[in-house]
PDB file of N, CA and C in Angstrom:
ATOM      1  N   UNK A   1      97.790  80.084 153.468  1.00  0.00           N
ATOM      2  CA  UNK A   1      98.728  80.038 152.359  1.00  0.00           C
ATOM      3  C   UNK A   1      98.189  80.816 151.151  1.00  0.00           C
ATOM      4  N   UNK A   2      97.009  80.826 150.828  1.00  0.00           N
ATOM      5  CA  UNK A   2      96.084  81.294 149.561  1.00  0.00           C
ATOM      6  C   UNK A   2      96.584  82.947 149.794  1.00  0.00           C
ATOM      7  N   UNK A   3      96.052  83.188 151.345  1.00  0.00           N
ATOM      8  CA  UNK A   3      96.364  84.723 151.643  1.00  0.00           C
ATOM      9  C   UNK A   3      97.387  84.913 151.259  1.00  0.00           C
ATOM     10  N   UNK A   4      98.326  84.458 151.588  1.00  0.00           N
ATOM     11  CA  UNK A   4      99.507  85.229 151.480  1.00  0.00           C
ATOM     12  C   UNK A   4      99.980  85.267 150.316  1.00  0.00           C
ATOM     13  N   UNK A   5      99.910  84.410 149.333  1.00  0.00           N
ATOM     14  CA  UNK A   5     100.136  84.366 148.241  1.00  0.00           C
ATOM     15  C   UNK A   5      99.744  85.887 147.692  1.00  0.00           C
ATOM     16  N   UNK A   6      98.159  85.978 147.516  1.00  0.00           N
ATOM     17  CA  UNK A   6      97.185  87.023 147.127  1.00  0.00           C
ATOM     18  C   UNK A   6      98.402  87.888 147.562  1.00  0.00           C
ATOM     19  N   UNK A   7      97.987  88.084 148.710  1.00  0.00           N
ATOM     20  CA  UNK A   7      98.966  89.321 149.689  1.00  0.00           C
ATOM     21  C   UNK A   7     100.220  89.799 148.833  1.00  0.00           C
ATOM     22  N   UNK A   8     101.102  88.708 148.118  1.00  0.00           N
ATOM     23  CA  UNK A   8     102.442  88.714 147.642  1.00  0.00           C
ATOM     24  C   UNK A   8     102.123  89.622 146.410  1.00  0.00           C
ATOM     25  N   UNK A   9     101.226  89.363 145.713  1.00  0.00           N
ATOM     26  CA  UNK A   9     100.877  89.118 144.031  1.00  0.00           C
ATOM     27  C   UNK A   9     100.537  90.659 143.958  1.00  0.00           C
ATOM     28  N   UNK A  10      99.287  91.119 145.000  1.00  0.00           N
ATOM     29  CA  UNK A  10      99.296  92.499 145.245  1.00  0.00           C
ATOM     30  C   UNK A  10     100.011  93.451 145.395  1.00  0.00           C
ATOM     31  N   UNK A  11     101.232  92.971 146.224  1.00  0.00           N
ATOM     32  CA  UNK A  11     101.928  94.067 146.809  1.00  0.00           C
ATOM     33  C   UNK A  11     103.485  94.101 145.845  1.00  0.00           C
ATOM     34  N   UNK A  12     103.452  92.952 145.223  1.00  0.00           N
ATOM     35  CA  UNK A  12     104.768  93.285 144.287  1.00  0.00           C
ATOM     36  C   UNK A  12     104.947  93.948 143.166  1.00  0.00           C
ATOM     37  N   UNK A  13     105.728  94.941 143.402  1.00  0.00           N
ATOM     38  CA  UNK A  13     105.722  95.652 141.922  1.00  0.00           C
ATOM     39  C   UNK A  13     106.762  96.103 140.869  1.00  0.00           C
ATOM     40  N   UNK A  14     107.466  94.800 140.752  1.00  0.00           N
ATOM     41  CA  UNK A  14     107.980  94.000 139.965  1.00  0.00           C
ATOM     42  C   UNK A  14     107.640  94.529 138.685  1.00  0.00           C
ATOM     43  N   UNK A  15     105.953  93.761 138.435  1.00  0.00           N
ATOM     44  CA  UNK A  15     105.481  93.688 136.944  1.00  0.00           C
ATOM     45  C   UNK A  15     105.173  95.235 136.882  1.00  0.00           C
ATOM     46  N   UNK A  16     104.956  95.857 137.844  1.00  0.00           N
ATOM     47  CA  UNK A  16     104.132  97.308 136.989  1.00  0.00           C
ATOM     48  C   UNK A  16     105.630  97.944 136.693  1.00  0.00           C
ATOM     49  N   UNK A  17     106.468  97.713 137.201  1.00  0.00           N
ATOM     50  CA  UNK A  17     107.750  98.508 137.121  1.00  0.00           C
ATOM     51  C   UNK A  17     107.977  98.179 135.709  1.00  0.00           C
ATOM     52  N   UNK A  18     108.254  96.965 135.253  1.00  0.00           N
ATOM     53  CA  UNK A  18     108.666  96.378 134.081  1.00  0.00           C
ATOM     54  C   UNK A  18     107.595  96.933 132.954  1.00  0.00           C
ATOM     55  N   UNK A  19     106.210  96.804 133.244  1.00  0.00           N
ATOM     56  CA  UNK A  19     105.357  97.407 132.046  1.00  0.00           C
ATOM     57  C   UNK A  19     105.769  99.077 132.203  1.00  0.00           C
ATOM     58  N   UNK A  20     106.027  99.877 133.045  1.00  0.00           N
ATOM     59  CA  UNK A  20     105.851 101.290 133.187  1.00  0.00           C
ATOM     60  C   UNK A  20     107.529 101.315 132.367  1.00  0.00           C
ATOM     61  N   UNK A  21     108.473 100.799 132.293  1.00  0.00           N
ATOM     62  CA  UNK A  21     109.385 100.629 131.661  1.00  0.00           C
ATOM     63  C   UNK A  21     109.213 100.302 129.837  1.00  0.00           C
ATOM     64  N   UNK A  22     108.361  99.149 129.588  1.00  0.00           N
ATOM     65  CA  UNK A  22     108.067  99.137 128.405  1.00  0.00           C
ATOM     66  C   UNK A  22     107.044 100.150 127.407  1.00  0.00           C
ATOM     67  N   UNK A  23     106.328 100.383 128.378  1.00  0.00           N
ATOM     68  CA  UNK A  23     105.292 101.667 127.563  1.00  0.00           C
ATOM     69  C   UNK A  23     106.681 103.013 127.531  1.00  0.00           C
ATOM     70  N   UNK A  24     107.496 103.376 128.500  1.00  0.00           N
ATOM     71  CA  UNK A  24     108.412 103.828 127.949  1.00  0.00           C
ATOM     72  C   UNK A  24     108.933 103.963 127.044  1.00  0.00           C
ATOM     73  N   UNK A  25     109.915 102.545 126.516  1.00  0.00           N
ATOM     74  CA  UNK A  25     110.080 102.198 125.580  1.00  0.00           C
ATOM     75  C   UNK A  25     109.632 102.258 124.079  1.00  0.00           C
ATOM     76  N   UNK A  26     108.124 101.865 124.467  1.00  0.00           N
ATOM     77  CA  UNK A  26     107.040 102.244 123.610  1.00  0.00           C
ATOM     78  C   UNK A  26     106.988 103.947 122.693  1.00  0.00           C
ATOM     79  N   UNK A  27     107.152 104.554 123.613  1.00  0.00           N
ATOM     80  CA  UNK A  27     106.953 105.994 123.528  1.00  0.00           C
ATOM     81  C   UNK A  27     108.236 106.395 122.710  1.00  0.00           C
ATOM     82  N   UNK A  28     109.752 105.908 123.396  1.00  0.00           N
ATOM     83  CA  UNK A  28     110.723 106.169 122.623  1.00  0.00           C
ATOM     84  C   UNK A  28     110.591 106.031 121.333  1.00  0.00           C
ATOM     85  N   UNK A  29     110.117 104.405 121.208  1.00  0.00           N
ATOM     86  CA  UNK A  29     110.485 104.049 119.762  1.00  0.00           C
ATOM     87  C   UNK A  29     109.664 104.551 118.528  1.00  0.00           C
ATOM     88  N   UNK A  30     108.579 105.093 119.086  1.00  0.00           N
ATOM     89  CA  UNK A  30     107.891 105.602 118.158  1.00  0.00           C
ATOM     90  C   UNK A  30     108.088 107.196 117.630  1.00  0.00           C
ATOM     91  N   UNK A  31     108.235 107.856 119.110  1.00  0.00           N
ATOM     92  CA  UNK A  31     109.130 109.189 118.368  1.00  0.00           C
ATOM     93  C   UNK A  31     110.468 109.314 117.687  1.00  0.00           C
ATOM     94  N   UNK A  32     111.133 108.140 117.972  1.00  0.00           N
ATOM     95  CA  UNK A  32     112.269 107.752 117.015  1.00  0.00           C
ATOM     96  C   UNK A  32     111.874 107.322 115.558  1.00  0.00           C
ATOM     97  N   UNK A  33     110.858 106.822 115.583  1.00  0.00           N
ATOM     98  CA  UNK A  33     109.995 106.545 114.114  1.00  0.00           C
ATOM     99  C   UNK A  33     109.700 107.901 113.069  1.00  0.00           C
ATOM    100  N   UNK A  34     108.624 108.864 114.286  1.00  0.00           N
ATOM    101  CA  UNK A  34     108.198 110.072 113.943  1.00  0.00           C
ATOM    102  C   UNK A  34     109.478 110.636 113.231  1.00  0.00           C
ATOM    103  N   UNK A  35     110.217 110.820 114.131  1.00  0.00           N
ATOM    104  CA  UNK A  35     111.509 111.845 113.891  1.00  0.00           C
ATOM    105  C   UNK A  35     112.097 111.640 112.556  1.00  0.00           C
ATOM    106  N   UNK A  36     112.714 109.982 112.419  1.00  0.00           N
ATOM    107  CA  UNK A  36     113.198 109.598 111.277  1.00  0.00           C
ATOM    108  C   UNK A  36     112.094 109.514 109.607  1.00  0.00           C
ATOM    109  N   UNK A  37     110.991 109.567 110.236  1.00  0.00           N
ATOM    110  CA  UNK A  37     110.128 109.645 108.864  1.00  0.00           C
ATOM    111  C   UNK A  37     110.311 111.119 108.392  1.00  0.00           C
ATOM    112  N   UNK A  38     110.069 111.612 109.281  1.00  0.00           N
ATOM    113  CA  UNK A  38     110.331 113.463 109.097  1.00  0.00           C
ATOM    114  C   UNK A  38     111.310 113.847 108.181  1.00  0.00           C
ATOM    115  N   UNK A  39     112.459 113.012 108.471  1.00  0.00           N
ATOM    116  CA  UNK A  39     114.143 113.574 108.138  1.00  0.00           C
ATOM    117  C   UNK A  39     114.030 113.073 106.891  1.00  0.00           C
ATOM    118  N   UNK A  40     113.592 111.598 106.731  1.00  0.00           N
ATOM    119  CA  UNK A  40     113.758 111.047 105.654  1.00  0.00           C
ATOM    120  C   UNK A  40     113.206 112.052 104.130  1.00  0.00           C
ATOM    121  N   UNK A  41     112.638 112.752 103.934  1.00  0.00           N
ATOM    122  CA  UNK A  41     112.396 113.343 102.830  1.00  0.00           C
ATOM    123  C   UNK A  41     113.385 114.383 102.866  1.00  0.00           C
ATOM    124  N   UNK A  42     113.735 115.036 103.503  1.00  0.00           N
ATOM    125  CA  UNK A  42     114.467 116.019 103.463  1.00  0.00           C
ATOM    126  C   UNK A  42     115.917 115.208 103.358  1.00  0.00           C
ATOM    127  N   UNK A  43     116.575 114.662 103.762  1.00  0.00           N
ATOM    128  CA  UNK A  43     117.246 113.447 103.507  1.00  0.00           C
ATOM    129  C   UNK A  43     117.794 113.168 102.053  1.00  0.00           C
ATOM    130  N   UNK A  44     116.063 112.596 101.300  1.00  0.00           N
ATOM    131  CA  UNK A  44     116.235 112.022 100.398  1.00  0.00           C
ATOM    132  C   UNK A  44     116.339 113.300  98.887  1.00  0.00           C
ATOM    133  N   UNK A  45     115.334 114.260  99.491  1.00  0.00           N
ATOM    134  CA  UNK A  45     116.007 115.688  98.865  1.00  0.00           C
ATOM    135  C   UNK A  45     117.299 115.917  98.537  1.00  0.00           C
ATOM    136  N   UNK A  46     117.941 115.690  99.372  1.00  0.00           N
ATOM    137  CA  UNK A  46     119.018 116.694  99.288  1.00  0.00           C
ATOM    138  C   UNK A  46     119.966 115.944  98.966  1.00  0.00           C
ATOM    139  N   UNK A  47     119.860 114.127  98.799  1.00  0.00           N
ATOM    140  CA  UNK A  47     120.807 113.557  97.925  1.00  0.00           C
ATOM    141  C   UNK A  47     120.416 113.422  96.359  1.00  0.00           C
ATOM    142  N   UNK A  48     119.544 113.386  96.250  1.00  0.00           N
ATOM    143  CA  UNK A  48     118.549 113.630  95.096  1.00  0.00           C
ATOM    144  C   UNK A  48     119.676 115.238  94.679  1.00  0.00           C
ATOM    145  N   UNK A  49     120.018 116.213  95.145  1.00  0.00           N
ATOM    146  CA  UNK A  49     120.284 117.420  94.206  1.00  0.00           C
ATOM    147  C   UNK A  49     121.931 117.160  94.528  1.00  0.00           C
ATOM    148  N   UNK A  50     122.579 116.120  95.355  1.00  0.00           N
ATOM    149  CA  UNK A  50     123.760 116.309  95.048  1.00  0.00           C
ATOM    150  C   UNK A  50     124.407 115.286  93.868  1.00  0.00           C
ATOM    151  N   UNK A  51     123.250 114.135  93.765  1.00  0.00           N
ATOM    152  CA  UNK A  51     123.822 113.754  92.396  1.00  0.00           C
ATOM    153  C   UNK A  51     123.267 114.249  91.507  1.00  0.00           C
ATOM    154  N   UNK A  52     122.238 114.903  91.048  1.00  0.00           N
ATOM    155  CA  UNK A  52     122.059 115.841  89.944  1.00  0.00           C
ATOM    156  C   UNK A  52     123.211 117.074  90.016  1.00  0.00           C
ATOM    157  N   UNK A  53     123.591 117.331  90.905  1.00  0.00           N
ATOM    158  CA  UNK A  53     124.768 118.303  90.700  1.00  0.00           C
ATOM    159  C   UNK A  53     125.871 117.611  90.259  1.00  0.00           C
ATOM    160  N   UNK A  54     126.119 116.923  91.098  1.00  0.00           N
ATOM    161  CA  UNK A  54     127.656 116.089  90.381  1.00  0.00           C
ATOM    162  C   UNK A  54     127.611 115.457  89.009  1.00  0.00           C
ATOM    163  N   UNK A  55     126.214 114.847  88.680  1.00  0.00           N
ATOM    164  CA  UNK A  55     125.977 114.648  87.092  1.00  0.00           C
ATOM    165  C   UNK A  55     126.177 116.023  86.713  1.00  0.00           C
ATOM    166  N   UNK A  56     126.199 116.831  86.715  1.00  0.00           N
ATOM    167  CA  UNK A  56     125.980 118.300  85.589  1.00  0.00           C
ATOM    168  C   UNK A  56     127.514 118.917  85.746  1.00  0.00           C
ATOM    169  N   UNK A  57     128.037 118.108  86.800  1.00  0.00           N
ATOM    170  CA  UNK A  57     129.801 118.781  86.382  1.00  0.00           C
ATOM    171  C   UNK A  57     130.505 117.662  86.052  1.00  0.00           C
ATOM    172  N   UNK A  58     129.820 116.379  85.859  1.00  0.00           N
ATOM    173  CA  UNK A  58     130.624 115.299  84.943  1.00  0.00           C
ATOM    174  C   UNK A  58     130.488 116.135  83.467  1.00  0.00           C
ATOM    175  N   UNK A  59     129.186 115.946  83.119  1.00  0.00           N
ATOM    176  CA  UNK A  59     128.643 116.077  81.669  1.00  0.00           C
ATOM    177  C   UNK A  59     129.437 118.229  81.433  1.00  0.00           C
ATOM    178  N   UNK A  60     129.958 118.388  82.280  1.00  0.00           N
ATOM    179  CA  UNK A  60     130.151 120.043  81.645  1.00  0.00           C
ATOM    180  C   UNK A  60     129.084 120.540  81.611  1.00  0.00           C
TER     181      UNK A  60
END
């Protein structure tokens, strides 16, 4: 019974599927991080000059 158990625990790959899935995951979410930190200044630029523009054609 011990064997086979062992035997089971070894040969299922269940869990590596599920971790090889989450380090996936892993990988996504962080170049989704990268990406969006990137954008974010350029982002925040360029709303930054559209309300200084739209202030300067309120005021004339």
């Amino acid at each position: 019974m011990f064997s086979t158990l062992m035997k089971d625990i070894f040969t299922d790959e269940a869990g590596a599927t599920a971790i090889e899935y989450g380090l996936i995951l892993a990988l996504i979410a962080i170049a989704i991080t990268v990406s969006l930190q990137a954008f974010a200044g350029e982002a925040i630029a360029m709303w930054d000059n559209v309300a200084t523009r739209v202030v300067d054609a309120i005021n004339g």
